[in-house]
C-alpha atoms as a PDB file:
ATOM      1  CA  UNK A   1     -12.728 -17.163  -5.041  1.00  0.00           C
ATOM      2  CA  UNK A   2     -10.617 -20.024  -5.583  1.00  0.00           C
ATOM      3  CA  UNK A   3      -7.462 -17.847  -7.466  1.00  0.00           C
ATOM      4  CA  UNK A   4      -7.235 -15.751  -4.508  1.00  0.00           C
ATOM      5  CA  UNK A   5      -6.731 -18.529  -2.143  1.00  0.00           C
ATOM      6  CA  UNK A   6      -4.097 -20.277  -4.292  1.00  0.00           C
ATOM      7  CA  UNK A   7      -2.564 -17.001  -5.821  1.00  0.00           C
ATOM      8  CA  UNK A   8      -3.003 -13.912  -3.449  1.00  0.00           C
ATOM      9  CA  UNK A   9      -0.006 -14.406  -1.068  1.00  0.00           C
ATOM     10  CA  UNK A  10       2.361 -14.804  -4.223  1.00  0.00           C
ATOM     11  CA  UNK A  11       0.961 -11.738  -6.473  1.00  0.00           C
ATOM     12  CA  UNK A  12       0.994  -9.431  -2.734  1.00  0.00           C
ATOM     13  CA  UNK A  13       4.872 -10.398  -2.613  1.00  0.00           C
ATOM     14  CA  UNK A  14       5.039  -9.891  -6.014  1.00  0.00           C
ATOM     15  CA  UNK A  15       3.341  -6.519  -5.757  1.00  0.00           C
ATOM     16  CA  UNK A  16       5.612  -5.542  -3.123  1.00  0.00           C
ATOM     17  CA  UNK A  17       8.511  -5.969  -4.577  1.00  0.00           C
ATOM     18  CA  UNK A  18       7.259  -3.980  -7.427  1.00  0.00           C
ATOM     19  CA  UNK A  19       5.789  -1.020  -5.432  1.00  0.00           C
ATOM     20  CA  UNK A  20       7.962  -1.295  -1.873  1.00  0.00           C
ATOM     21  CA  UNK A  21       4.858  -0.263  -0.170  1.00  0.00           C
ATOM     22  CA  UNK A  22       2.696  -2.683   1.357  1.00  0.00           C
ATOM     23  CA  UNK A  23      -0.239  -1.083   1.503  1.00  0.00           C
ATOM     24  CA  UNK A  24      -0.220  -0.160  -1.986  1.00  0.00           C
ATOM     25  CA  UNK A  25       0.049  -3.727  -2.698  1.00  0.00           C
ATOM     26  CA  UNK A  26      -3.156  -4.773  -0.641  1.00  0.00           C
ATOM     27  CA  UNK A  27      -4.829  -2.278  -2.262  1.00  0.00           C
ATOM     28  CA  UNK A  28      -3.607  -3.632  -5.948  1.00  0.00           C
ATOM     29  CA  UNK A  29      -4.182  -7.064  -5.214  1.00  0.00           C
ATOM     30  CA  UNK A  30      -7.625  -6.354  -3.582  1.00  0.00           C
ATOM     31  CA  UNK A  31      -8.720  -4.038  -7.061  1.00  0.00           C
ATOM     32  CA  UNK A  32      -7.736  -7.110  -9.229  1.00  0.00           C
ATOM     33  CA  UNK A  33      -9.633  -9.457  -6.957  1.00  0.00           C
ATOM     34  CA  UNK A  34     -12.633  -7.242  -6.528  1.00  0.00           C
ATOM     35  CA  UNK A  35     -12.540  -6.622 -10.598  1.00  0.00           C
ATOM     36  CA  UNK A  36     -12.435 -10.268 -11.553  1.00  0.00           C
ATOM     37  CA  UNK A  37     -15.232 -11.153  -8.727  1.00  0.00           C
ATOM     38  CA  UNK A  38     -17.541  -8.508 -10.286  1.00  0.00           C
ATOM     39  CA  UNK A  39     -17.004  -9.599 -13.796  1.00  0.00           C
ATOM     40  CA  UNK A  40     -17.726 -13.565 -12.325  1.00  0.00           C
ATOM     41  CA  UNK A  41     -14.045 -14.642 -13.952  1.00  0.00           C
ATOM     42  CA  UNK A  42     -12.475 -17.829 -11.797  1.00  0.00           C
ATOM     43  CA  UNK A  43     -10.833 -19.032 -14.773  1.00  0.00           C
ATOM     44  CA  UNK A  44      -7.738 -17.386 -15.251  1.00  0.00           C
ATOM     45  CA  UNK A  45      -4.025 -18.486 -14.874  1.00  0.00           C
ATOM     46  CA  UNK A  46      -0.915 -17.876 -12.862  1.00  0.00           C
ATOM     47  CA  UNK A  47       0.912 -16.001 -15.419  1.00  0.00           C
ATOM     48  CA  UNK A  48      -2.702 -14.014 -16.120  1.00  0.00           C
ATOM     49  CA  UNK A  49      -2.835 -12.565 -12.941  1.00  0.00           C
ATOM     50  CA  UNK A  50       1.236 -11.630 -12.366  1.00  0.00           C
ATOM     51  CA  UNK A  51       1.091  -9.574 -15.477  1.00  0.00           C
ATOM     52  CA  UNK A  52      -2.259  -7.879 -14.484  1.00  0.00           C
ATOM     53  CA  UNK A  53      -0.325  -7.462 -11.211  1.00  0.00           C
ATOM     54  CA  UNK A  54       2.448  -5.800 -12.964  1.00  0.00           C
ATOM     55  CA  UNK A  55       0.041  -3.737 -14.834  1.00  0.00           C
ATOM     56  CA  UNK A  56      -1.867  -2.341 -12.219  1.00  0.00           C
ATOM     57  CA  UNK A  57       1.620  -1.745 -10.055  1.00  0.00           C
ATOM     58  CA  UNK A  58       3.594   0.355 -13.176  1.00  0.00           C
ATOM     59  CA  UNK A  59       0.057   2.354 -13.391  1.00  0.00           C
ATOM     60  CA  UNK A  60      -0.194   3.064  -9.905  1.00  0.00           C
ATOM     61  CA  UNK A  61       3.538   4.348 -10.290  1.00  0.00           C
ATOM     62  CA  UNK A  62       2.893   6.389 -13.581  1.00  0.00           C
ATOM     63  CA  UNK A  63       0.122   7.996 -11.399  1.00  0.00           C
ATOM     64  CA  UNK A  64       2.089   8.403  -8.273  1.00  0.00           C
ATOM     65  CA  UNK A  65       4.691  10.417 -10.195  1.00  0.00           C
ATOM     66  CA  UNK A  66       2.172  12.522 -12.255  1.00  0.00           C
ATOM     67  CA  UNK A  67       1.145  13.115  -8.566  1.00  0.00           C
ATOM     68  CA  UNK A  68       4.611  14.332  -6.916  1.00  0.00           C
ATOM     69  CA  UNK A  69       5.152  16.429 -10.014  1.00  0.00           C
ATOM     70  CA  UNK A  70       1.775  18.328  -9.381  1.00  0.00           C
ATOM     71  CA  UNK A  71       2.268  18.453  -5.705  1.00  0.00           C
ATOM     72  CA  UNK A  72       5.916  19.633  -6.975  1.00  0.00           C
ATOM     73  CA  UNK A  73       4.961  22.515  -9.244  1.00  0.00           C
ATOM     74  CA  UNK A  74       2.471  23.803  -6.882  1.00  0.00           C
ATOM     75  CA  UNK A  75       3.545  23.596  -3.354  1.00  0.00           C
ATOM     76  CA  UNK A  76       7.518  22.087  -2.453  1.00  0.00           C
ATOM     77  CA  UNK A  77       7.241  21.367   0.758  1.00  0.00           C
ATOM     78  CA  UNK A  78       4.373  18.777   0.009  1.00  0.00           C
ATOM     79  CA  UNK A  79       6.202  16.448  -1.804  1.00  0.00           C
ATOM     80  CA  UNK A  80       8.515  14.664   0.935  1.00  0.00           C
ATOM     81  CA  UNK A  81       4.566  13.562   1.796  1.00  0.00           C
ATOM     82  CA  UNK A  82       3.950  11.505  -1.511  1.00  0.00           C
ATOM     83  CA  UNK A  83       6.105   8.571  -0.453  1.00  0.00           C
ATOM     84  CA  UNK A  84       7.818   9.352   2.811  1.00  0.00           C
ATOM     85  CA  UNK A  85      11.338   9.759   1.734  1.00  0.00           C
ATOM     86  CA  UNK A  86      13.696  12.490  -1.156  1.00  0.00           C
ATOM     87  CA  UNK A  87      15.445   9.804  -1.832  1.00  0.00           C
ATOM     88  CA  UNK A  88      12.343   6.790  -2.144  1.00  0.00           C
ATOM     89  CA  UNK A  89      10.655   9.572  -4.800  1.00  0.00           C
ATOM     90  CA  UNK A  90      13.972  10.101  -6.380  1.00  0.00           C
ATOM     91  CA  UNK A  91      13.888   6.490  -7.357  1.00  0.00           C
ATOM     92  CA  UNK A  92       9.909   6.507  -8.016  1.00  0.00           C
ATOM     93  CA  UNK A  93      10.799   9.700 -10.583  1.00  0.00           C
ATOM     94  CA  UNK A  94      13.954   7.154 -12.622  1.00  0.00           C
ATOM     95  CA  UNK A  95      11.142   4.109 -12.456  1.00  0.00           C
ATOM     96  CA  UNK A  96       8.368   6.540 -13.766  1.00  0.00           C
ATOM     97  CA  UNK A  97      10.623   8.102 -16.547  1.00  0.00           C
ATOM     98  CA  UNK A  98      11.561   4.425 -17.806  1.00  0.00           C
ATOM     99  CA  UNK A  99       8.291   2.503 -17.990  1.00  0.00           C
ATOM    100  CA  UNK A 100       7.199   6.014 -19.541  1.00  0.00           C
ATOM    101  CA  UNK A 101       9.990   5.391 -21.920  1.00  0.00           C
ATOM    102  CA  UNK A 102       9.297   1.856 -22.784  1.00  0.00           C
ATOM    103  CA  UNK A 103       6.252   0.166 -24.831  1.00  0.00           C
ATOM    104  CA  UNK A 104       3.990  -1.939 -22.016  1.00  0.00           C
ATOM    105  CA  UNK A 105       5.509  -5.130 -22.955  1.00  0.00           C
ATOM    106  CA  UNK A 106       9.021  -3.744 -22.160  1.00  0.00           C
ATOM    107  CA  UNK A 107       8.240  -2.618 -19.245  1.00  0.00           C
ATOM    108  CA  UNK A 108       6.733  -6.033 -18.049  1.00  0.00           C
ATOM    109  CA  UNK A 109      10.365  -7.414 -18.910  1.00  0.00           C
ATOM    110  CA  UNK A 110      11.466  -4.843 -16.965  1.00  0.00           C
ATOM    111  CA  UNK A 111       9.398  -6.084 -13.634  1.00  0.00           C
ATOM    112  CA  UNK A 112       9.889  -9.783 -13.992  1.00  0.00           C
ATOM    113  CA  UNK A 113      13.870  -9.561 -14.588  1.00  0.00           C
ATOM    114  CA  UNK A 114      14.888  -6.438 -12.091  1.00  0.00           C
ATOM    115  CA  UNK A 115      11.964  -7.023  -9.426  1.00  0.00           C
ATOM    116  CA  UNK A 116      11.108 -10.841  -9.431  1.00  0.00           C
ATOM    117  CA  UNK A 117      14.158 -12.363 -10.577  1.00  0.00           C
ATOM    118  CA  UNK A 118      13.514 -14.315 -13.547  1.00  0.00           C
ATOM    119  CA  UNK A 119      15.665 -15.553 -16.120  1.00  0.00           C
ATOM    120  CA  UNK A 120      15.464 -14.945 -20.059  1.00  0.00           C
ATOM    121  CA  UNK A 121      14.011 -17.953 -20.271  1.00  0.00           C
ATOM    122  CA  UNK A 122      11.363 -17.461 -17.697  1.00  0.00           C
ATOM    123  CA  UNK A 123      10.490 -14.305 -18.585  1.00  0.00           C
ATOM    124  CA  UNK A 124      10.358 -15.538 -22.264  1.00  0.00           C
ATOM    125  CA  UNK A 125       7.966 -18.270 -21.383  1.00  0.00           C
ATOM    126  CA  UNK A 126       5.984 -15.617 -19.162  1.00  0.00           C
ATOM    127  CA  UNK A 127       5.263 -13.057 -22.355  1.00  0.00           C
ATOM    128  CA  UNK A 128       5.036 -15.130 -24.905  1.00  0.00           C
ATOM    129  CA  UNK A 129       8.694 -13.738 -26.968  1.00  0.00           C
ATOM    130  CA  UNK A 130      12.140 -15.637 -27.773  1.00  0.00           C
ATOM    131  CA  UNK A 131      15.144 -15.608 -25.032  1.00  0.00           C
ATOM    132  CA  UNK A 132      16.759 -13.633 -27.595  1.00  0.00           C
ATOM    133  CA  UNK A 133      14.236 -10.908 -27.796  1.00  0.00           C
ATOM    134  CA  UNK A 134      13.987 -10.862 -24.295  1.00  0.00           C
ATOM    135  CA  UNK A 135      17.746  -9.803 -24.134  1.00  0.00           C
ATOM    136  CA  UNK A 136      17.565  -7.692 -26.715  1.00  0.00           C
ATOM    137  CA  UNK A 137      14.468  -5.562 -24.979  1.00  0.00           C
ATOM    138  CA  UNK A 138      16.850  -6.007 -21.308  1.00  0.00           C
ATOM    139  CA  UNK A 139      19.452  -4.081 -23.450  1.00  0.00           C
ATOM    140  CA  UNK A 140      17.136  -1.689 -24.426  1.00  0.00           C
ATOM    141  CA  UNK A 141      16.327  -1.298 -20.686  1.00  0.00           C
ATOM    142  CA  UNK A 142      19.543  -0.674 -19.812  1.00  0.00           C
ATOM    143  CA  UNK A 143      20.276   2.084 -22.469  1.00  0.00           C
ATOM    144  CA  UNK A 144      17.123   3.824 -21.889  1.00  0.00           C
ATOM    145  CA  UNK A 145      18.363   3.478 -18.018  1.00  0.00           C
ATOM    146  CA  UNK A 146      21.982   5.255 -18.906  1.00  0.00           C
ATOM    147  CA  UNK A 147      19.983   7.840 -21.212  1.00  0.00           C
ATOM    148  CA  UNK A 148      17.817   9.112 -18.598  1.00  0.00           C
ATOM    149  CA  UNK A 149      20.887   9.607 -15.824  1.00  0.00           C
ATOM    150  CA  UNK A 150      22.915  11.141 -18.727  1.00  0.00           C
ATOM    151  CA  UNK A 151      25.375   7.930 -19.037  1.00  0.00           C
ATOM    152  CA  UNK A 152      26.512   7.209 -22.134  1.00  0.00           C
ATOM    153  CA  UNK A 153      25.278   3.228 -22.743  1.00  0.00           C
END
């Protein structure tokens, strides 16, 4: 598959920046690979494949916190086990509350500005909106961020 030689080693970075894990990024990557070789797609795009990147990265999260809560509410001392670290699910638990918060589109701002780095005007170009409402949706981040710690914004 021609996408996965030119685009695999950039959406794996891209997916481990996103999910800190690398083996959860191989196994992202590989899913998207293995989905567009069974549906016989070679056509798509760069900025195709990092937003089904991000997609597939802020579901795994969403399901790796449903996961620690269960594994909370029915045994404690299993949880430490669902990412290694307190503190690494603490953070998992803030990420999963916010892109449960915000609409999908938000929270594909949210990925391209806090984990890859963009610019407004990157990200802009990336989803399709104005550098304006891109700002205006990275404010929204940020209050929905202060909101769930109990900040005021």
């Amino acid at each position: 598959m021609d996408a996965y030689t030119r685009y695999g080693r950039a959406l794996l970075r891209k997916a481990e920046r996103v999910l800190r894990n690398r083996d959860d990024a191989l196994d992202v990557v590989q899913s998207l690979f293995q989905d567009l070789y069974e549906t016989k797609r070679d056509d798509v795009d760069l900025p195709y494949l990092y937003r089904a990147v991000t997609n597939r990265c802020l579901s795994l999260l969403r399901d790796e916190r449903n996961r620690a809560r269960l594994l909370a509410e029915n045994d404690t001392s299993l949880v430490p086990q669902a990412r290694g670290s307190v503190e690494r699910i603490d953070d998992l638990d803030l990420l999963g509350k916010l892109v449960r918060a915000l609409d999908d589109e938000t929270s594909e701002i949210l990925v391209l500005h806090y984990f890859d780095d963009l610019p407004q005007e990157e990200i802009a170009s990336v989803v399709g909106l104005s550098r304006k409402t891109v700002g205006k949706r990275l404010e929204t981040i940020r209050e929905t961020v202060c909101s769930l710690q109990g900040a005021p914004s």
